[in-house]
N, C-alpha and C. Protein backbone atom coordinates (compact mmCIF):
# COMPACT_ATOMS: atom_id res chain seq x y z
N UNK A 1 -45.80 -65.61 0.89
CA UNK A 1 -46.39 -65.39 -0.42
C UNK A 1 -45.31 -65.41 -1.49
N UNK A 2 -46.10 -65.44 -2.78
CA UNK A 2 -44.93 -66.24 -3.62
C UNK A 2 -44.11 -64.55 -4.26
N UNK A 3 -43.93 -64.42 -5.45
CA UNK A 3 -43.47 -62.67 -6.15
C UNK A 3 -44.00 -62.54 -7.00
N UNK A 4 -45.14 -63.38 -7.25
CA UNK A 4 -46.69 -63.15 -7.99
C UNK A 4 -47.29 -61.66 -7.75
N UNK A 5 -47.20 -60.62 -8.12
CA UNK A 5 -48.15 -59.94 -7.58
C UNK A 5 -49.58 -59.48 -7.62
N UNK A 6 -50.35 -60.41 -8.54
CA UNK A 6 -51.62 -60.57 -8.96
C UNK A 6 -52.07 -61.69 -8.27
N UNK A 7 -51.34 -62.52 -7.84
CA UNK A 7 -51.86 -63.82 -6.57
C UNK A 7 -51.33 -63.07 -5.30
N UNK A 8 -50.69 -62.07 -4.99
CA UNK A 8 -50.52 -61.75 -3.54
C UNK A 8 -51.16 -60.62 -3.86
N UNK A 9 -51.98 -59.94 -4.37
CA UNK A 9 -52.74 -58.47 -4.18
C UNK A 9 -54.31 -59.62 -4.34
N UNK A 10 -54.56 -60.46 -4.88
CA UNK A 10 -56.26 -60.77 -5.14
C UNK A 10 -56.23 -61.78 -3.85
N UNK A 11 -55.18 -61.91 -2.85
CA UNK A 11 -55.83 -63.42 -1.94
C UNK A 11 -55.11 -62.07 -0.87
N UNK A 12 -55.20 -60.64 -0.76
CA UNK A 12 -55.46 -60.18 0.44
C UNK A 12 -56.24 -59.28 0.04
N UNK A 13 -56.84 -59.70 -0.92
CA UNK A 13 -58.39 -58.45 -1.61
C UNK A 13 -59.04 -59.43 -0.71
N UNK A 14 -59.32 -60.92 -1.02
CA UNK A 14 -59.88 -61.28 -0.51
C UNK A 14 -60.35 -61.55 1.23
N UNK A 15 -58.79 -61.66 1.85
CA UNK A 15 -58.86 -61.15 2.89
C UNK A 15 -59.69 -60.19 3.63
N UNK A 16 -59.29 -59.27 3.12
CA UNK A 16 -59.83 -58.02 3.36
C UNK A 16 -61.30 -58.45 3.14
N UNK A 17 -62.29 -58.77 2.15
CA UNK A 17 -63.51 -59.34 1.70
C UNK A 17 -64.22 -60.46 2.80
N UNK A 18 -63.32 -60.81 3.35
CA UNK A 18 -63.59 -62.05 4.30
C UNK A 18 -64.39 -60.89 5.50
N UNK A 19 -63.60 -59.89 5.88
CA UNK A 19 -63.62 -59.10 7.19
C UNK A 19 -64.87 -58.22 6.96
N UNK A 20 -64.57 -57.48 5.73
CA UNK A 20 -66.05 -56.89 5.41
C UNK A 20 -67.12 -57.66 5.61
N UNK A 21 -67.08 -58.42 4.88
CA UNK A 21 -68.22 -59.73 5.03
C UNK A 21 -68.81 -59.82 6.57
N UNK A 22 -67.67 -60.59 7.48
CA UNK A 22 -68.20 -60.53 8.99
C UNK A 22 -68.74 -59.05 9.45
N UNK A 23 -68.28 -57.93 8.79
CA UNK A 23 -68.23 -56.89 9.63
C UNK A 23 -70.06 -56.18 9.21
N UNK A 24 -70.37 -56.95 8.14
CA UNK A 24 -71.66 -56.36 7.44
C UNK A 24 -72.67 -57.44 8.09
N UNK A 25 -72.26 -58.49 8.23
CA UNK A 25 -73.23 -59.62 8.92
C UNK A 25 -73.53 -59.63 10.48
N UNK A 26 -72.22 -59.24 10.87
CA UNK A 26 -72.36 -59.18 12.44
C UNK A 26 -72.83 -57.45 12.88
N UNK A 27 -72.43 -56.66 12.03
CA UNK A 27 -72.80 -55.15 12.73
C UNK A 27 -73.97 -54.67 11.85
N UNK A 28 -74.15 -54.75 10.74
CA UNK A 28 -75.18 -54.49 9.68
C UNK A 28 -76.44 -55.17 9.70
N UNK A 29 -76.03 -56.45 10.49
CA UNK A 29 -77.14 -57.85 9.77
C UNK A 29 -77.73 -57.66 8.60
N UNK A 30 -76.85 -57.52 7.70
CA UNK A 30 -77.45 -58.08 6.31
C UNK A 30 -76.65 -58.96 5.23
N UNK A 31 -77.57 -60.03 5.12
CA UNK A 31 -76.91 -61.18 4.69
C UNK A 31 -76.57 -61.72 3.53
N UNK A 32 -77.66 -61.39 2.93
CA UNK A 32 -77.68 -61.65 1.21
C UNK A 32 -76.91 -60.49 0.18
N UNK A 33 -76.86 -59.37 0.20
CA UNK A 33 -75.57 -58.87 -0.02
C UNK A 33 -74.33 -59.15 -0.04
N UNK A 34 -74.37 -59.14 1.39
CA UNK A 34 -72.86 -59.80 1.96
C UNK A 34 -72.42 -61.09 1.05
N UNK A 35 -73.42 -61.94 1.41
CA UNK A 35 -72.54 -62.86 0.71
C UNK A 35 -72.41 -62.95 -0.61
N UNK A 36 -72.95 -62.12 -1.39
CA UNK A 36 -72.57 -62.00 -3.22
C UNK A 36 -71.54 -61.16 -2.85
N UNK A 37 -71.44 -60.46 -2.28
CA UNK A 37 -69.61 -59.85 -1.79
C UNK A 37 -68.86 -60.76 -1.53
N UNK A 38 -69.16 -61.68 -1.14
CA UNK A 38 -68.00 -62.63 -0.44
C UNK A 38 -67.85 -63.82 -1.20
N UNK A 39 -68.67 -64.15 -2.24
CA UNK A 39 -68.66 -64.82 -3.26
C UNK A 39 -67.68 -64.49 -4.13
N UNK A 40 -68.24 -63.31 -4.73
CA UNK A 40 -67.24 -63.04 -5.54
C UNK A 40 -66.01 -62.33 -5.66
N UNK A 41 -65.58 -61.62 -4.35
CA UNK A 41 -64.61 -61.00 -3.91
C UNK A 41 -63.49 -62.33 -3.71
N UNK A 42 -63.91 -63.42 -3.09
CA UNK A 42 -63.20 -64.32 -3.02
C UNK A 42 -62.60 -65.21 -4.23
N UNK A 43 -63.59 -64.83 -4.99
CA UNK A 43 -63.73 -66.13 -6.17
C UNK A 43 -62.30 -65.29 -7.25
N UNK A 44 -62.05 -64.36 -7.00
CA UNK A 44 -61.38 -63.40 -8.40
C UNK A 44 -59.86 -64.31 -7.67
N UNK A 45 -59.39 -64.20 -6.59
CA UNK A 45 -58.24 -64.85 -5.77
C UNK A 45 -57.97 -66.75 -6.56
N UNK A 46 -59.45 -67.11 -6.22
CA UNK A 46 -59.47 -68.07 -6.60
C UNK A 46 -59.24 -69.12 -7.85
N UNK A 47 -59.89 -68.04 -8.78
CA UNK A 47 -59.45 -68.20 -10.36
C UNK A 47 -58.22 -67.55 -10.48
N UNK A 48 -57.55 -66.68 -9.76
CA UNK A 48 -56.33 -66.21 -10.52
C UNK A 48 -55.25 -67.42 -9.92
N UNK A 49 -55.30 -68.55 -8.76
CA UNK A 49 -54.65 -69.28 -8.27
C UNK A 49 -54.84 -70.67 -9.70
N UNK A 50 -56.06 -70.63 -10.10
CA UNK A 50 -55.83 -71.56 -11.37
C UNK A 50 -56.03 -71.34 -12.20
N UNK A 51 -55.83 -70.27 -12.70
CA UNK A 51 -55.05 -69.61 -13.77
C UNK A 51 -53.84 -69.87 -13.74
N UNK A 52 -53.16 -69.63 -12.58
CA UNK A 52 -51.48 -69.64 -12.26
C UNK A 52 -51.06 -71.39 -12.35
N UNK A 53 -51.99 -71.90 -12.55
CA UNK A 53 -51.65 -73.51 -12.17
C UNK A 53 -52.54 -74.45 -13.48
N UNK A 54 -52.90 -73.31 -14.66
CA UNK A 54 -53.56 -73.50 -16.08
C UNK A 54 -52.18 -74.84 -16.55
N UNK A 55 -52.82 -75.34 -17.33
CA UNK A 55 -52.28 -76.87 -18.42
C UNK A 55 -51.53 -76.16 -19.72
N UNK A 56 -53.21 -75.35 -20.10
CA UNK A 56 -52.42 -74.03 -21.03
C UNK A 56 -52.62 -72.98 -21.21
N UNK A 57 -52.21 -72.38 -22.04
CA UNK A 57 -52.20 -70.57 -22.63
C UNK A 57 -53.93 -70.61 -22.40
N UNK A 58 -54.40 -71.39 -23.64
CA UNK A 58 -55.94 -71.10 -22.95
C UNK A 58 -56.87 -71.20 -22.01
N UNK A 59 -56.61 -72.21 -21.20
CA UNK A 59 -56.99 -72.53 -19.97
C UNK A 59 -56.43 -71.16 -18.70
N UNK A 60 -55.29 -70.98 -19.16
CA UNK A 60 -54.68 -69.71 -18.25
C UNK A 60 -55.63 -68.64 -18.00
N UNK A 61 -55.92 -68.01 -19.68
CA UNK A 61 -57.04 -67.14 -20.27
C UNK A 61 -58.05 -67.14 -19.66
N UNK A 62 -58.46 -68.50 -19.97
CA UNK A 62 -59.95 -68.89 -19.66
C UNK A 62 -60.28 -68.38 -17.87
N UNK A 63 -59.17 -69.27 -17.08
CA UNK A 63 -59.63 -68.89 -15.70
C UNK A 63 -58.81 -67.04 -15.74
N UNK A 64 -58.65 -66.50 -16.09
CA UNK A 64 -58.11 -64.97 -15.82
C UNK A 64 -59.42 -64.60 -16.00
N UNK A 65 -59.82 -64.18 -17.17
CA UNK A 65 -61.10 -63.88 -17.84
C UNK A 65 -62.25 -63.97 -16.69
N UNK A 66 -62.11 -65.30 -16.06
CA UNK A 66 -63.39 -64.98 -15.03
C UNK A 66 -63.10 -64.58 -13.59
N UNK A 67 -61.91 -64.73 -13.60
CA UNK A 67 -61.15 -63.34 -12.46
C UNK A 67 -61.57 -62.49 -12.41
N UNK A 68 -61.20 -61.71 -13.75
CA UNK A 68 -61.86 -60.52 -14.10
C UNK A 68 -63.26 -60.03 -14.26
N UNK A 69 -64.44 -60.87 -14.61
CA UNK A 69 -65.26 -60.73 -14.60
C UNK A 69 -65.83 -60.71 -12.87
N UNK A 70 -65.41 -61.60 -12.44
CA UNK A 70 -65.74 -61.49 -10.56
C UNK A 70 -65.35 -60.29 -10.38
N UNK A 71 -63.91 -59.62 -10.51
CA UNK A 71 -63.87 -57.75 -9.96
C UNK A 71 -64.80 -57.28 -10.25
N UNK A 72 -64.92 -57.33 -11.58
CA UNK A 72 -66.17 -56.42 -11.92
C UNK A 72 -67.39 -56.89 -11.24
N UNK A 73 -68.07 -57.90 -11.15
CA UNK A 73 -69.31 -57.87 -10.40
C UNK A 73 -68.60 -57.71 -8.48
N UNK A 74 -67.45 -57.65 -8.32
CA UNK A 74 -67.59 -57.37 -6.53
C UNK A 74 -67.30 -55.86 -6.74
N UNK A 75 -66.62 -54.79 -7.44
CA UNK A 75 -66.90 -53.68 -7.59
C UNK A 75 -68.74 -53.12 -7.82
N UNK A 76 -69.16 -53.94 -8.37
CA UNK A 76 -70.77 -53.45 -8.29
C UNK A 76 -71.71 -53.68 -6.81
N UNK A 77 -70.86 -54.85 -6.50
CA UNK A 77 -71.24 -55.10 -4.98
C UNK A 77 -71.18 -54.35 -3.84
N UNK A 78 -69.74 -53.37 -4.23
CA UNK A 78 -68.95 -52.72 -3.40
C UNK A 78 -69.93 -51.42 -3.25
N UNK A 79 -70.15 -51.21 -4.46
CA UNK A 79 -71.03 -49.58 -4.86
C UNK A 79 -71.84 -50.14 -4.29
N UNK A 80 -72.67 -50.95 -4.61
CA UNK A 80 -74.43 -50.93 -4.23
C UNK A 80 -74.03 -51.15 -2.56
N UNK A 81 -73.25 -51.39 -1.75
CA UNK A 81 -73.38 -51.87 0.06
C UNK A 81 -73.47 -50.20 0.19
N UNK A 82 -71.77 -49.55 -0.42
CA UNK A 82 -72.26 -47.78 -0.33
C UNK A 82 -73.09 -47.01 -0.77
N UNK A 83 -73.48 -47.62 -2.01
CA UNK A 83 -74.47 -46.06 -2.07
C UNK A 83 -76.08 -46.31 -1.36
N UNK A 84 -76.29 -48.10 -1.14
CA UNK A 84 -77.31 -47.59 -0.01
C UNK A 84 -77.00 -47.75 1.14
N UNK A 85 -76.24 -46.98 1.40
CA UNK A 85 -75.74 -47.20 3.13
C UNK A 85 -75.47 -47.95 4.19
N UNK A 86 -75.16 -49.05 3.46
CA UNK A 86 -75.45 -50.05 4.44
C UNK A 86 -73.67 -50.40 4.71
N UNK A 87 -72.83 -49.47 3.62
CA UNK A 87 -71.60 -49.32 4.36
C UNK A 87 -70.72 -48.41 4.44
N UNK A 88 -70.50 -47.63 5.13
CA UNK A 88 -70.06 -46.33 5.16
C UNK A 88 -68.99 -46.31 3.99
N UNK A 89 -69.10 -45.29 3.19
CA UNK A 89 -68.30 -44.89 2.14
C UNK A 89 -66.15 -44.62 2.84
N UNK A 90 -65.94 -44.67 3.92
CA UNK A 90 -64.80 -44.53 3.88
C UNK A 90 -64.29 -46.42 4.20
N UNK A 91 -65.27 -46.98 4.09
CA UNK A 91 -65.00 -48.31 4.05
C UNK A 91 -64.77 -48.89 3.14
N UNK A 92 -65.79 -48.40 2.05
CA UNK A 92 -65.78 -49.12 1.01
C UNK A 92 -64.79 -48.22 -0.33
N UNK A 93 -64.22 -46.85 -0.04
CA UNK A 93 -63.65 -46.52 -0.98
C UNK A 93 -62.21 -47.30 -1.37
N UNK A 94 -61.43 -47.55 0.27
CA UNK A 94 -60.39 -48.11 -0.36
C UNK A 94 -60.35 -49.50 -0.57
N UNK A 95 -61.32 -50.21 -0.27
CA UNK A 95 -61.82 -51.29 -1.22
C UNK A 95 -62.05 -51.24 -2.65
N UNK A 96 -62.51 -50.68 -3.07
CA UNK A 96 -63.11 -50.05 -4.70
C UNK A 96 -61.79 -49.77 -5.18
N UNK A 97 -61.16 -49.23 -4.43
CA UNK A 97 -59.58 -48.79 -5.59
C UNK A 97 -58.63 -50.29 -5.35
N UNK A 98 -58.68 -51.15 -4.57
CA UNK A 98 -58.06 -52.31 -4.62
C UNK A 98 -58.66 -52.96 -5.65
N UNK A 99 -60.14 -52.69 -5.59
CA UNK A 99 -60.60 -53.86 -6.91
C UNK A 99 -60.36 -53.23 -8.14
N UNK A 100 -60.56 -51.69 -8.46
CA UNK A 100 -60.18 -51.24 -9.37
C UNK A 100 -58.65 -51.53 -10.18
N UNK A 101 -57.44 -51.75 -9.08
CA UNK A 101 -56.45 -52.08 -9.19
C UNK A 101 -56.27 -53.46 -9.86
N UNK A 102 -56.90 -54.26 -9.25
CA UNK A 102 -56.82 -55.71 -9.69
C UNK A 102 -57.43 -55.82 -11.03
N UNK A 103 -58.70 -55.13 -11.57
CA UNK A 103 -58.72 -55.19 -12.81
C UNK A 103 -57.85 -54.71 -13.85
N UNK A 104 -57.24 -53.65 -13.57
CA UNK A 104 -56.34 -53.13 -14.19
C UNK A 104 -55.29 -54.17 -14.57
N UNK A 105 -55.09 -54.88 -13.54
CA UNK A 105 -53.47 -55.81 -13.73
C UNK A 105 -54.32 -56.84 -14.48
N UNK A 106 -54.94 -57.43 -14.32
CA UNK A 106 -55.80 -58.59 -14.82
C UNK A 106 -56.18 -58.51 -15.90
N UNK A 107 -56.45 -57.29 -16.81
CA UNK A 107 -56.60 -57.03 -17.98
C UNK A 107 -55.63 -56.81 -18.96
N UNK A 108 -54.69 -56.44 -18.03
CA UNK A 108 -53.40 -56.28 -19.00
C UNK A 108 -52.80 -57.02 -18.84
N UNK A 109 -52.53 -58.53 -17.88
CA UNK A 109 -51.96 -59.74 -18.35
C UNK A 109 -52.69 -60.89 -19.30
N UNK A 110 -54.28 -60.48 -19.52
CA UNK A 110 -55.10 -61.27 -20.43
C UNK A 110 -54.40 -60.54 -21.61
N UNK A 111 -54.29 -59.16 -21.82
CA UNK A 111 -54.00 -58.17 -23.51
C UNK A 111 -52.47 -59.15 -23.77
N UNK A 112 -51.65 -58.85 -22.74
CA UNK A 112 -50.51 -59.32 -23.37
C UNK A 112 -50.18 -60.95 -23.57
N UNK A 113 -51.01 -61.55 -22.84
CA UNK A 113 -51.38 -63.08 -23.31
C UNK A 113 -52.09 -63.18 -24.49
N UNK A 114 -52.73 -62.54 -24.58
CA UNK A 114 -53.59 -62.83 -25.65
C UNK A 114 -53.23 -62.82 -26.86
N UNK A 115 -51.96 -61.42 -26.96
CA UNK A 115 -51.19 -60.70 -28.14
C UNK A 115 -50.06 -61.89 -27.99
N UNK A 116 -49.96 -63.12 -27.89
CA UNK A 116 -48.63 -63.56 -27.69
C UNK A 116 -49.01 -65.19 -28.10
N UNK A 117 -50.85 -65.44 -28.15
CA UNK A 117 -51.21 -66.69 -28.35
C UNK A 117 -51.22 -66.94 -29.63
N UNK A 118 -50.80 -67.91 -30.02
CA UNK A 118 -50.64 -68.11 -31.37
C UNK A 118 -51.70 -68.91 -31.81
């Protein structure tokens, strides 16, 4: 991995997202959940890889921005598998603080991009 640490923390969020995923399909059987988890848990990795590989400042933006918007809808994903049970809460907490984490960084490299675009 590269010394990115917003491309090496969101592509082993996703990781991690990959396993939940199997682990809710194969022990849970439930499917349609799962995979809006795995949609968009994956997808935040995905846009932050072209973001990192943007033409320009705005294009950078542009794919961060929907990085960020994917945490936020796989954090809602995350809550709704726990709070209806369908995944035990010590599973999904330190998931929730990884995604919580990633928004954090993701928001504050859009603020200071943003404060810097001319």
């Amino acid at each position: 991995m590269s010394n990115n640490i917003i491309r090496d923390k969101s592509y082993k969020f996703a990781l991690r997202i990959v396993k939940m995923y199997k682990y809710i399909v194969e022990e849970k059987k439930e499917y349609v959940l799962a995979k809006q988890l795995l949609r968009s848990g994956t997808s935040i990795g995905a846009n932050v890889e072209e973001a990192c590989a943007g033409q320009s400042k705005k294009d950078f933006i542009s794919k961060l921005s929907i990085a960020q918007k994917e945490s936020f809808e796989t954090k809602y994903w995350l809550r709704l598998l726990k709070d209806s049970g369908i995944v035990e809460q010590r599973f999904v907490d330190s998931m929730l603080e990884d995604c919580e984490e990633l928004i954090k960084i993701i928001t504050k490299i859009l603020v200071t991009t943003k404060a810097n675009v001319k």
